[in-house]
C-alpha atoms as a PDB file:
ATOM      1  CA  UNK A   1     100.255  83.380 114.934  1.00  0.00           C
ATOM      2  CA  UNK A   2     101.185  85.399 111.633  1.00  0.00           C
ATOM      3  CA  UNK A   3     103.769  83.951 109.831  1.00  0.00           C
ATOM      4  CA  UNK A   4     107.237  85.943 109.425  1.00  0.00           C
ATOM      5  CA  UNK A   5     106.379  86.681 106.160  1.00  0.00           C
ATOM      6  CA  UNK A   6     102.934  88.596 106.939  1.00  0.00           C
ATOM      7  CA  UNK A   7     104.867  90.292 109.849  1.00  0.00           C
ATOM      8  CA  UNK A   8     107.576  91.132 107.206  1.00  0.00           C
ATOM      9  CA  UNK A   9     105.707  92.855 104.358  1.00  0.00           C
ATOM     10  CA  UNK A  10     102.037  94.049 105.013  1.00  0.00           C
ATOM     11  CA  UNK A  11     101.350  97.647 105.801  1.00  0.00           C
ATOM     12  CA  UNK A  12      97.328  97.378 107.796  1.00  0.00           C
ATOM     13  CA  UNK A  13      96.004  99.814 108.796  1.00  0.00           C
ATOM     14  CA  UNK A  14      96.709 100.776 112.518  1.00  0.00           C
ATOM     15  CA  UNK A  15      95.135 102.025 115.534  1.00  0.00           C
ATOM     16  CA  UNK A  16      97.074 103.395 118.819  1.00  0.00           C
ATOM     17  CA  UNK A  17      97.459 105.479 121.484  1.00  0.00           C
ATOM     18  CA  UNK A  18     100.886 106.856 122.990  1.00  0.00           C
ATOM     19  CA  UNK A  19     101.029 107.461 126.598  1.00  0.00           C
ATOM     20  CA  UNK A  20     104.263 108.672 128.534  1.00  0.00           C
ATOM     21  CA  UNK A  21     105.394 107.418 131.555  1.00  0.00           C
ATOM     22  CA  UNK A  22     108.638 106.751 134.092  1.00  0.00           C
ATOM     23  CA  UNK A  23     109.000 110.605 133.092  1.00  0.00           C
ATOM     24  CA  UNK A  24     109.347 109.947 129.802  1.00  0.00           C
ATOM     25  CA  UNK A  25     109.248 113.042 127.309  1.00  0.00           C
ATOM     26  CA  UNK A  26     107.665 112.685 123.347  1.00  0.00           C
ATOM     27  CA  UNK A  27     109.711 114.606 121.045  1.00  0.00           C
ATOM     28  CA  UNK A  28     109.917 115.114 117.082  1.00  0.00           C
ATOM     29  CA  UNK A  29     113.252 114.061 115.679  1.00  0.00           C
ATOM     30  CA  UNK A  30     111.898 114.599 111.962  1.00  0.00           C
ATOM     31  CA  UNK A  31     109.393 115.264 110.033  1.00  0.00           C
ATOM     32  CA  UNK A  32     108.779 111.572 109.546  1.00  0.00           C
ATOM     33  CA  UNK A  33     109.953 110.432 113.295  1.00  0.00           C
ATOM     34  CA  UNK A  34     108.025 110.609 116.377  1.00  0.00           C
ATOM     35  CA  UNK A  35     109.103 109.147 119.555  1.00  0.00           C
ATOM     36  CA  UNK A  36     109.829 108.897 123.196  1.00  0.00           C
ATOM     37  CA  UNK A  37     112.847 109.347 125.076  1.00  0.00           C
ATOM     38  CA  UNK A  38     113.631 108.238 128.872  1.00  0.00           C
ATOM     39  CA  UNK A  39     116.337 110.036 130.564  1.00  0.00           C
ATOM     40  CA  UNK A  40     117.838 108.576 134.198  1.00  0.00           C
ATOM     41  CA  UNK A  41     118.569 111.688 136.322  1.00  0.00           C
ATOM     42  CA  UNK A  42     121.383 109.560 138.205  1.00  0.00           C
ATOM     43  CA  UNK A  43     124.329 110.736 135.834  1.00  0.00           C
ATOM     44  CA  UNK A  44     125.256 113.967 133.989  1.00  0.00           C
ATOM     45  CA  UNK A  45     126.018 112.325 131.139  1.00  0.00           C
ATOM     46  CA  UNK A  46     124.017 108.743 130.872  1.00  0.00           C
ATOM     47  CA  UNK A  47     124.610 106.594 127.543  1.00  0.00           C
ATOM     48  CA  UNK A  48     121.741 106.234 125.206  1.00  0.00           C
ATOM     49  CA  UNK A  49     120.543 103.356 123.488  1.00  0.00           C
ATOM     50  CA  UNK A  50     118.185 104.055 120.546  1.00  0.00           C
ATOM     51  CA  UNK A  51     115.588 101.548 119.485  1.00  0.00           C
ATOM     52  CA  UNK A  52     114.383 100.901 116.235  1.00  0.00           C
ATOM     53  CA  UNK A  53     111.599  98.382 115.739  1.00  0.00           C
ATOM     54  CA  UNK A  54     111.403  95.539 113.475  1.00  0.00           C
ATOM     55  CA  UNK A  55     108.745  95.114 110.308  1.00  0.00           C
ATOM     56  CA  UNK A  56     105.358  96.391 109.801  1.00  0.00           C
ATOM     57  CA  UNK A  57     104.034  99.441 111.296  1.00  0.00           C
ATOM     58  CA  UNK A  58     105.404  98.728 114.495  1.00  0.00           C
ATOM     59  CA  UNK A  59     104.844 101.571 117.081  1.00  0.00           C
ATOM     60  CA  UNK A  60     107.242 102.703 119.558  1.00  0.00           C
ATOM     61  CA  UNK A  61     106.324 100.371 122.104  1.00  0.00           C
ATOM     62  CA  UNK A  62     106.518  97.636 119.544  1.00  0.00           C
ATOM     63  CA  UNK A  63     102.897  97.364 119.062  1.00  0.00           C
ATOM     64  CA  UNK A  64     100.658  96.988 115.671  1.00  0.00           C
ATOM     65  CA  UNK A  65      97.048  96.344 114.720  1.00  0.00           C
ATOM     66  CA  UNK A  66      96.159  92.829 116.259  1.00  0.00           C
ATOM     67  CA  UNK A  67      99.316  92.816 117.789  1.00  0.00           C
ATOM     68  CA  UNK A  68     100.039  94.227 121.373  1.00  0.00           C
ATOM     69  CA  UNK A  69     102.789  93.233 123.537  1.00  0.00           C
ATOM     70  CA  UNK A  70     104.696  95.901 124.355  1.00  0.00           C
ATOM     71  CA  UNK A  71     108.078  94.493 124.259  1.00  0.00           C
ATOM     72  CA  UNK A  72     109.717  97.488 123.369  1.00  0.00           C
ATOM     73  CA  UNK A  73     108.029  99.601 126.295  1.00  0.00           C
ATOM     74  CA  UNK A  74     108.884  97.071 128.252  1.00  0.00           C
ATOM     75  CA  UNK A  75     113.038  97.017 127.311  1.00  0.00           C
ATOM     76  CA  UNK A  76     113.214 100.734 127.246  1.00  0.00           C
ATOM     77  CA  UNK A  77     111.939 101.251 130.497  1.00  0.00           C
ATOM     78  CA  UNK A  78     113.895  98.151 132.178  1.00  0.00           C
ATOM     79  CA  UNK A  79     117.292  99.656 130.533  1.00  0.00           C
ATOM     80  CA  UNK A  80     116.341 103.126 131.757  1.00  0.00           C
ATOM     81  CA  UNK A  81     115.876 101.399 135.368  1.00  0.00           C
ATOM     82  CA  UNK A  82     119.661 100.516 134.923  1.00  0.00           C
ATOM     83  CA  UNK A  83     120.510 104.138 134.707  1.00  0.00           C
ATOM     84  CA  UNK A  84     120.544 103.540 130.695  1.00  0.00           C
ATOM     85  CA  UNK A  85     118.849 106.542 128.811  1.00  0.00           C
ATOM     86  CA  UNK A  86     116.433 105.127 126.141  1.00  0.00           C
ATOM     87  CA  UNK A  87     114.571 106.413 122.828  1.00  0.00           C
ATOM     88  CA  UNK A  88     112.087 104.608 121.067  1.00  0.00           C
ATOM     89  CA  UNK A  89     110.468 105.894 117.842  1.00  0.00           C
ATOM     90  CA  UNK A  90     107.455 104.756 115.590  1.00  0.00           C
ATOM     91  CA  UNK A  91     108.394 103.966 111.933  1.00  0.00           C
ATOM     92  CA  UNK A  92     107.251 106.261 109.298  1.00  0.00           C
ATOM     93  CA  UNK A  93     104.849 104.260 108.225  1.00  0.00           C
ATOM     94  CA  UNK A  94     102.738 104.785 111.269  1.00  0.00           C
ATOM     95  CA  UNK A  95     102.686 108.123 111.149  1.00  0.00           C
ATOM     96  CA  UNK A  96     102.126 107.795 107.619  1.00  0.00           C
ATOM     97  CA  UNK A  97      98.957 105.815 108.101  1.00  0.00           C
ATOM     98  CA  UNK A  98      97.472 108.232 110.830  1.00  0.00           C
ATOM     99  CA  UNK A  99      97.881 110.926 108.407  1.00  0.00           C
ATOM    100  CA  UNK A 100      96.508 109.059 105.497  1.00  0.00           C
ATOM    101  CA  UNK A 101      99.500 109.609 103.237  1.00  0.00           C
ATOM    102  CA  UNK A 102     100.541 106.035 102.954  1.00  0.00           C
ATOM    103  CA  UNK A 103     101.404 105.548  99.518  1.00  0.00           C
ATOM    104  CA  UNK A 104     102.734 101.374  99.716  1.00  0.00           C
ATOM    105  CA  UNK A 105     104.423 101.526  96.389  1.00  0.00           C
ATOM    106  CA  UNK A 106     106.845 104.942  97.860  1.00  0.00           C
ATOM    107  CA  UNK A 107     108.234 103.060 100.698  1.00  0.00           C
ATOM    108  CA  UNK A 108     111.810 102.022 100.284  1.00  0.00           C
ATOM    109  CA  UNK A 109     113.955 100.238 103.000  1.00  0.00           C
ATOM    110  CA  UNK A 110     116.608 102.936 102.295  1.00  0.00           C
ATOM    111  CA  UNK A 111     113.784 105.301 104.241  1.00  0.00           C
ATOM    112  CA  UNK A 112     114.096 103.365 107.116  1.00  0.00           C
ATOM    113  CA  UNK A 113     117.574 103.790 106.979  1.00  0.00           C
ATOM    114  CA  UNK A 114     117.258 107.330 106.671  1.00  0.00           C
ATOM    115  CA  UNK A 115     114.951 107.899 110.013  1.00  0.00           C
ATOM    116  CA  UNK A 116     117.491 105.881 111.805  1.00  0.00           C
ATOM    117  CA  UNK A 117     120.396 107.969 110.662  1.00  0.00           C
ATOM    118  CA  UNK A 118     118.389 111.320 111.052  1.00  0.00           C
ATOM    119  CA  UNK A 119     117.849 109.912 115.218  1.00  0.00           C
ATOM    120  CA  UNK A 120     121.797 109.033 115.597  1.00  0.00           C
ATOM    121  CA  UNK A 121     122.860 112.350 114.296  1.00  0.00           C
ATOM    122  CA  UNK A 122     119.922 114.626 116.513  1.00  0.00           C
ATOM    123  CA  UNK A 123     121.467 112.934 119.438  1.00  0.00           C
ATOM    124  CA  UNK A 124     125.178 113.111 118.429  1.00  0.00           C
ATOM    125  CA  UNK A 125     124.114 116.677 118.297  1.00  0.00           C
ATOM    126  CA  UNK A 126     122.927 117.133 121.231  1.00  0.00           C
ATOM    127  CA  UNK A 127     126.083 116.333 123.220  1.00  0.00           C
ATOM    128  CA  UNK A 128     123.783 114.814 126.188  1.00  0.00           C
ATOM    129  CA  UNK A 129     124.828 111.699 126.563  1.00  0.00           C
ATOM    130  CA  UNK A 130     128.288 109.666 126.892  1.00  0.00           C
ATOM    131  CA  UNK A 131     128.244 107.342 123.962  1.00  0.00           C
ATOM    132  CA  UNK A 132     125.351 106.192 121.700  1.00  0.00           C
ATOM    133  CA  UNK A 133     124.067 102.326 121.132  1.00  0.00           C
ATOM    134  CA  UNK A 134     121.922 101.275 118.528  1.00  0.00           C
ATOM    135  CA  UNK A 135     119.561  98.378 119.041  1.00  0.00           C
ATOM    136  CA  UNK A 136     117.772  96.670 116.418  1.00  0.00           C
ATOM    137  CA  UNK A 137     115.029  94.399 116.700  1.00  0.00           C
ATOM    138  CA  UNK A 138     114.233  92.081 113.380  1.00  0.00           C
ATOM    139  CA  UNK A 139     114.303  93.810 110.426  1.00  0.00           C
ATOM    140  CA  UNK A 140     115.245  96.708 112.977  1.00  0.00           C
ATOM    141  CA  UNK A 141     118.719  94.856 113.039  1.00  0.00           C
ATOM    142  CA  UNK A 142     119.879  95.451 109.405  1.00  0.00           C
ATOM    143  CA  UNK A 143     118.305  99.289 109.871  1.00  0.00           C
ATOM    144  CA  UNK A 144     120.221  99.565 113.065  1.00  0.00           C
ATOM    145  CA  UNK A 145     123.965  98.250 111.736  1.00  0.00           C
ATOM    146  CA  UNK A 146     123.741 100.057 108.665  1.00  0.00           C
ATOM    147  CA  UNK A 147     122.753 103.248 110.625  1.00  0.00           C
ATOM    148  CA  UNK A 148     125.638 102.834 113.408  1.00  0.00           C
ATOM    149  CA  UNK A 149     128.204 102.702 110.567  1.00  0.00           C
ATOM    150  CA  UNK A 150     130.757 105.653 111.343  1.00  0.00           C
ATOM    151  CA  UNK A 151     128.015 107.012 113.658  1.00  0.00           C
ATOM    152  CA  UNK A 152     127.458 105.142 116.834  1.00  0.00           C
ATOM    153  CA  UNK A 153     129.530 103.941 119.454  1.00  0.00           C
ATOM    154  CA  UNK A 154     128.438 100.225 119.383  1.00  0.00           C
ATOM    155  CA  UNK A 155     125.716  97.779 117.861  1.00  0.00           C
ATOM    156  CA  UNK A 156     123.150  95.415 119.474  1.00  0.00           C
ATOM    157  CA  UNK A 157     121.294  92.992 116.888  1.00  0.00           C
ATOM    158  CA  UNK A 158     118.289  91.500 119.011  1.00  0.00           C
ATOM    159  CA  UNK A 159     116.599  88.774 116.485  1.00  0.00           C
ATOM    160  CA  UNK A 160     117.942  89.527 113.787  1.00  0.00           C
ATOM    161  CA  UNK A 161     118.300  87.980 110.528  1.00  0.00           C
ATOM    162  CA  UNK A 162     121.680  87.129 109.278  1.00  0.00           C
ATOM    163  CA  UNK A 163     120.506  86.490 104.900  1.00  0.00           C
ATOM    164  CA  UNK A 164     119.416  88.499 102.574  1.00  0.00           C
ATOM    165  CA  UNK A 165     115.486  88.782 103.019  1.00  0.00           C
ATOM    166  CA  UNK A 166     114.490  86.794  99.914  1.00  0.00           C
ATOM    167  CA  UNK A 167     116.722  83.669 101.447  1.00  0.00           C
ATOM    168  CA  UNK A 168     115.181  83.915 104.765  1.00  0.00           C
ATOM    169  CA  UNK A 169     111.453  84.072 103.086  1.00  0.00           C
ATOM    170  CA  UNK A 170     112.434  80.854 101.032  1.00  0.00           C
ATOM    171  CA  UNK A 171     113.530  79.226 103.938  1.00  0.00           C
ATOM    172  CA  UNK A 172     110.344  80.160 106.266  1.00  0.00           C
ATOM    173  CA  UNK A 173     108.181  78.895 103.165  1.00  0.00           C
ATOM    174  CA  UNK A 174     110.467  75.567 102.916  1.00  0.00           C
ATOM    175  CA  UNK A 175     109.010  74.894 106.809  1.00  0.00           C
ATOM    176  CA  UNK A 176     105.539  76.478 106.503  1.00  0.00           C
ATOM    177  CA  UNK A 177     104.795  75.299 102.998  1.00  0.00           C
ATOM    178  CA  UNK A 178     107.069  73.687 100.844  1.00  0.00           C
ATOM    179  CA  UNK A 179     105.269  73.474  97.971  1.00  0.00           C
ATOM    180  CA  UNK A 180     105.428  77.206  97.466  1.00  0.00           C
ATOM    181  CA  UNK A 181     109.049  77.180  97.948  1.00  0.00           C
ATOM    182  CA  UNK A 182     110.505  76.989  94.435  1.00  0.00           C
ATOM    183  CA  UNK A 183     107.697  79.553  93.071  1.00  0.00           C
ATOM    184  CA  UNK A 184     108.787  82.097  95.651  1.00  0.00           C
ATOM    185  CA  UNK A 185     112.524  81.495  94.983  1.00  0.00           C
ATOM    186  CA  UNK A 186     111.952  82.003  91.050  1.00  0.00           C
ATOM    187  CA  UNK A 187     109.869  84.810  92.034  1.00  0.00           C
ATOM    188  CA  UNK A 188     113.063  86.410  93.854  1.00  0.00           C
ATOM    189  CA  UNK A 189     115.091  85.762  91.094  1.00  0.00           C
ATOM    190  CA  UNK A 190     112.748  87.515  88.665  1.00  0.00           C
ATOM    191  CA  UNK A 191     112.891  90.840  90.549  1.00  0.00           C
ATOM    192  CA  UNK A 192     116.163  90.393  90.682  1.00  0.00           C
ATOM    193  CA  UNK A 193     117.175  90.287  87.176  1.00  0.00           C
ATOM    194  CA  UNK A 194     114.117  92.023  85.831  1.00  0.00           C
ATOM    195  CA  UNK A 195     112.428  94.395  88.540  1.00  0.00           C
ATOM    196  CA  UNK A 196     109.586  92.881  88.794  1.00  0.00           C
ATOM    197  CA  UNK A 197     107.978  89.630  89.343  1.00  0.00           C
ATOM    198  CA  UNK A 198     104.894  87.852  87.855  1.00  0.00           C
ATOM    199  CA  UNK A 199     104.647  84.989  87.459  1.00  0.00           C
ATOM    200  CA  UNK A 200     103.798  84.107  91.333  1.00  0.00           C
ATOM    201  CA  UNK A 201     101.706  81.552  92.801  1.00  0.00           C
ATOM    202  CA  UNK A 202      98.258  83.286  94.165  1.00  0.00           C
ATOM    203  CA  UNK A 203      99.455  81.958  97.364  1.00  0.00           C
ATOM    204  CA  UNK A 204     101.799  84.201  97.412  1.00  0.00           C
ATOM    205  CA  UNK A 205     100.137  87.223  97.126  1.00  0.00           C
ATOM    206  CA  UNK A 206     101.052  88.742  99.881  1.00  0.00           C
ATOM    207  CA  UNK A 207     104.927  88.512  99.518  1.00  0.00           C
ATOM    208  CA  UNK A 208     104.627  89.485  96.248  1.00  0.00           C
ATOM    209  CA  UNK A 209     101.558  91.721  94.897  1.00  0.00           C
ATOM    210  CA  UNK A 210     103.142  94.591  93.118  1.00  0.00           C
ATOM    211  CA  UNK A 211     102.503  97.776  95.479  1.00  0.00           C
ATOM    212  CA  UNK A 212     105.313  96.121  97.846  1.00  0.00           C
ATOM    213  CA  UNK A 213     107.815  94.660  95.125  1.00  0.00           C
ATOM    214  CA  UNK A 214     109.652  98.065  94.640  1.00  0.00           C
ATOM    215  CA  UNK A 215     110.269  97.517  99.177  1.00  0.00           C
ATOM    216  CA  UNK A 216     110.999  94.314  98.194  1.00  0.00           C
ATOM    217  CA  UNK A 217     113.789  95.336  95.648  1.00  0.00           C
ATOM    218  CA  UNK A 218     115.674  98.344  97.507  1.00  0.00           C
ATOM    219  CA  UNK A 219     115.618  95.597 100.889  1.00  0.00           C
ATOM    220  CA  UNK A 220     117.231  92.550  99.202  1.00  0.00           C
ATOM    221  CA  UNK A 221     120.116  95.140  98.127  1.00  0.00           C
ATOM    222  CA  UNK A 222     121.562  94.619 101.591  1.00  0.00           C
ATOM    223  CA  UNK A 223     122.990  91.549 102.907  1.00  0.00           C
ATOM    224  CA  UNK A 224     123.110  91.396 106.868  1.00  0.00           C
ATOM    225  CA  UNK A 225     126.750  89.768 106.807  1.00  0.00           C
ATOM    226  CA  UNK A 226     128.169  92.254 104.480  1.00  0.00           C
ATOM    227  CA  UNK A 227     127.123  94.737 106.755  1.00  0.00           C
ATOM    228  CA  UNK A 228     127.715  93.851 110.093  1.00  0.00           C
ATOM    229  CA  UNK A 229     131.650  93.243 108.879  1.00  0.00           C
ATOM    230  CA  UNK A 230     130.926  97.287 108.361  1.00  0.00           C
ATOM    231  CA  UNK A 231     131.427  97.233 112.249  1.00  0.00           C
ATOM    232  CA  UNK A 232     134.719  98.718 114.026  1.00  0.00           C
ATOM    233  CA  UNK A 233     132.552  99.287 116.909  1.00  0.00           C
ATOM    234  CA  UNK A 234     131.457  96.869 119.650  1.00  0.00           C
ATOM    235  CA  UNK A 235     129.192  94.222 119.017  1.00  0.00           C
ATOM    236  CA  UNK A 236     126.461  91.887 120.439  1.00  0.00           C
ATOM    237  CA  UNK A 237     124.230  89.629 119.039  1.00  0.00           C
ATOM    238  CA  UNK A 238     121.008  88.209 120.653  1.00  0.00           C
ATOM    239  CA  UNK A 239     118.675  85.296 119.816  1.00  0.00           C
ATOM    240  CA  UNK A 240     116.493  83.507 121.300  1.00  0.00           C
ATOM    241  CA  UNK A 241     115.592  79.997 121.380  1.00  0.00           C
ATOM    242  CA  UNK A 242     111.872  80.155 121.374  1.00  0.00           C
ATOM    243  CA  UNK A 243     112.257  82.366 118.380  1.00  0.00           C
ATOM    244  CA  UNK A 244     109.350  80.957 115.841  1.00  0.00           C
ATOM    245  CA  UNK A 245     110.417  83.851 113.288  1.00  0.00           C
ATOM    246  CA  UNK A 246     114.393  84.054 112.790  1.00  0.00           C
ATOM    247  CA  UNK A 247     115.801  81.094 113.280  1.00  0.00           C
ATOM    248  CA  UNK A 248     119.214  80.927 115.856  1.00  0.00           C
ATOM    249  CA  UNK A 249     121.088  80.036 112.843  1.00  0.00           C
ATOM    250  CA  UNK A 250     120.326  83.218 111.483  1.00  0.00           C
ATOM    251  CA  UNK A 251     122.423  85.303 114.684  1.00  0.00           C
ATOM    252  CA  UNK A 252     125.358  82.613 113.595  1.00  0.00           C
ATOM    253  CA  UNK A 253     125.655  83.722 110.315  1.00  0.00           C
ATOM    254  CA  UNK A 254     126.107  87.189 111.766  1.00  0.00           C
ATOM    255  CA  UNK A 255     128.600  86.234 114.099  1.00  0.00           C
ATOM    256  CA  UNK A 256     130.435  84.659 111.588  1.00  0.00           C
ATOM    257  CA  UNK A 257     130.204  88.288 109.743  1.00  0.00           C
ATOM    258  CA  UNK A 258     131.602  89.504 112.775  1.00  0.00           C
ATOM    259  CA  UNK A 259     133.531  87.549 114.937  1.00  0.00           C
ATOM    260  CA  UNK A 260     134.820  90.201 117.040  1.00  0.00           C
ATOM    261  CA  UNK A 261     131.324  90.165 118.170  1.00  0.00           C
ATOM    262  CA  UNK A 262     129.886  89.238 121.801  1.00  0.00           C
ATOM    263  CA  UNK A 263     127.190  86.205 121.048  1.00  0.00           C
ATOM    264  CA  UNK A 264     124.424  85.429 123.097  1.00  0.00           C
ATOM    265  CA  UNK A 265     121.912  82.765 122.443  1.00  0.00           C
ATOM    266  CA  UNK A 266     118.722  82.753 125.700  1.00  0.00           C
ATOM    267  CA  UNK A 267     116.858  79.427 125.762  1.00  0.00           C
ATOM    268  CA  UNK A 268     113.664  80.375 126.515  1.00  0.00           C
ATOM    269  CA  UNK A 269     113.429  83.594 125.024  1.00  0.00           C
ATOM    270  CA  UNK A 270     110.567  84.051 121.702  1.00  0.00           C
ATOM    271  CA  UNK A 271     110.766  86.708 119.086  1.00  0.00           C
ATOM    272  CA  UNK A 272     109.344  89.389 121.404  1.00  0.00           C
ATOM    273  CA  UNK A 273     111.457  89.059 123.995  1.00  0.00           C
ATOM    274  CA  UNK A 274     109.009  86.949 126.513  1.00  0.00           C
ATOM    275  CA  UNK A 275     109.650  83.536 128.627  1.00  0.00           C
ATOM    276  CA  UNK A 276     108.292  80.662 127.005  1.00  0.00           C
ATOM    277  CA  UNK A 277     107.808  77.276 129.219  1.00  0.00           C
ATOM    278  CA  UNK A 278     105.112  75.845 127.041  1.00  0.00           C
ATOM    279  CA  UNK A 279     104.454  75.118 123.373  1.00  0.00           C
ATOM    280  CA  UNK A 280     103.826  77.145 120.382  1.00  0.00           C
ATOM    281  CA  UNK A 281     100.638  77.935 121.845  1.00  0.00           C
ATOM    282  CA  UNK A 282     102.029  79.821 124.594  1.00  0.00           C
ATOM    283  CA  UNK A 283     104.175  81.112 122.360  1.00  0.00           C
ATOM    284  CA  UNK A 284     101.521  82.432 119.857  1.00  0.00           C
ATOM    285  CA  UNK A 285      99.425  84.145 122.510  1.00  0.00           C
ATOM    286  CA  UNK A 286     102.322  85.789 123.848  1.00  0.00           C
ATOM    287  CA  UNK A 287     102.285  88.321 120.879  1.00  0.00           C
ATOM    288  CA  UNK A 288      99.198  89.898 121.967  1.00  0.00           C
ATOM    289  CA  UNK A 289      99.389  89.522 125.879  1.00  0.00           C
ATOM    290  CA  UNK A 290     100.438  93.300 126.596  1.00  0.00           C
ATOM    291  CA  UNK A 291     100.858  93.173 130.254  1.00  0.00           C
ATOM    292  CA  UNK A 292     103.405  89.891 130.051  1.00  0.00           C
ATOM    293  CA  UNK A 293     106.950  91.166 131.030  1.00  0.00           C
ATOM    294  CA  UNK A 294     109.904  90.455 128.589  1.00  0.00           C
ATOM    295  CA  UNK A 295     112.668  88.053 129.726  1.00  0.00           C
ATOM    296  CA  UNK A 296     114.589  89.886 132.660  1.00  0.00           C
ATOM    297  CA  UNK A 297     118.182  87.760 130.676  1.00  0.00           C
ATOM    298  CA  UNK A 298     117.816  89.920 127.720  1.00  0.00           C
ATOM    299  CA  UNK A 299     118.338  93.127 129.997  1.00  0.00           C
ATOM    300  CA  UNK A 300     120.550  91.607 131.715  1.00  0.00           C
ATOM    301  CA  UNK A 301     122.601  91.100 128.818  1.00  0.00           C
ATOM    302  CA  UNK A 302     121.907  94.106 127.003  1.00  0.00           C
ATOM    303  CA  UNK A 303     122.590  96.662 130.216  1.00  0.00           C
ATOM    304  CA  UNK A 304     126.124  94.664 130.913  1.00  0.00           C
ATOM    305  CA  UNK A 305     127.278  95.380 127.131  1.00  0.00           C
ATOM    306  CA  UNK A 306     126.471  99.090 127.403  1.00  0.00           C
ATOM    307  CA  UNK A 307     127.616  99.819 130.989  1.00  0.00           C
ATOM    308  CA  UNK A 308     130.576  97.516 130.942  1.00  0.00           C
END
């Protein structure tokens, strides 16, 4: 399976489809943000939960190149089956990439932040829906609670990370390979101070070539716990167990940012959202088995915090 750090910071090139179903309706929020909406026809006035994916160019299913497991098809639908409205968007950089404008070096995190704002604010316009929940997956989560800031009516962090990103990339390297561990952190520290970094072990090429330092820079200016303590509104934060990417001690250092928050920790629950049984085998092949369901818990879990 691809480490957190190749999930975190490569752009590939991508190739998808979009299909609608469950009478589900593909609509242009902006100019960079294409998605999908689901609306329940059981109430006037349903509440919508927005989801924004996690890193790479994740789709609005939550599917890349090499990658497809639809775990975000697979939530949106089971939270509109619970009379929840849904809308799931692809991040710019998808559409980017179909269109061939993908310039790696122009990508800030602060866009991401943008798209998510620009999809609170359509909807807040629109007057459709009782109250609006943001739910972000991964690097979807620090997106998602900057976004809901003075804008939504409550937060749902699903794996996310609870450090800045340079100190959870140090500590993934400090399990995966140690001996790169100190080079990366002086790396860090270098763009840091100086903008720019170096003097980086070839191993480490892909954190750190230079087209993705400036992403690098403008997403180490936000710290996860600073910003969660942002929140007036409600808040719950999910991890799972199985979770080979962000660790559960990363969802404790956000509840610790927020202890108002509702904490929920599933046991057998991976980074996508599936039931794992087995080993890290399982676990690996689950990223690209599309047609395995996601763990009926996190629903559970999620639907009860929104309806309640």
């Amino acid at each position: 399976m691809k480490s957190l750090v190749i999930l975190f910071l490569l752009f590939p090139c991508i190739l998808f489809s979009q299909t609608t179903d469950k009478n589900g309706k593909d609509i242009s929020v902006s100019p960079m943000v294409d998605g999908t909406i689901l609306v329940p026809s059981t109430t006037e006035k349903p509440p919508l939960a927005i989801l924004i994916g996690g890193s790479g160019p994740i789709d609005r299913n939550g599917n890349q190149q090499m990658m497809k497991n639809n775990s975000l098809k697979f939530l949106a639908e089971a939270l509109y089956d619970n009379d929840i409205a849904v809308f799931r968007y692809d991040k710019r950089i998808v559409k980017q990439i179909k269109d061939r404008t993908l310039n790696e070096e122009s990508i800030h995190f602060d866009d991401f932040i943008k798209d998510a704002i620009d999809v609170i604010e359509y909807f807040k316009r629109s007057k459709a829906f009782s109250k609006i929940y943001v739910i972000g997956h991964s690097q979807g989560s620090l997106v998602g609670m900057i976004a809901a800031q003075n804008r939504a009516d409550g937060f749902i962090s699903l794996a996310g990370a609870g450090q800045e990103i340079d100190d959870v990339i140090v500590d993934q390297l400090e399990k995966q390979a140690p001996g790169l561990k100190d080079n990366a952190r002086e790396s860090f520290d270098d763009m840091r101070a100086n903008g720019v970094a170096v003097n980086y072990n070839p191993g480490l090429a892909s954190i750190f070539r230079p087209q993705i330092q400036p992403f690098l820079i403008t997403w180490m200016n936000y710290n996860p716990q600073t910003e969660i303590a942002k929140l007036t509104i409600p808040v719950l934060i999910i991890n799972g167990e199985k979770d080979l990417q962000v660790q559960v001690s990363e969802a404790e250092k956000l509840k610790e940012a927020n202890p108002n928050a509702q904490f929920e920790i599933i046991p057998s629950m991976n980074h996508i959202l599936k039931e794992i049984e087995g080993d890290g085998i399982e676990n690996s092949k689950s990223y690209n088995e599309p047609s395995r369901p996601i763990i009926p818990k996190v629903v559970e879990v999620i639907s009860t915090f929104i309806l309640q």
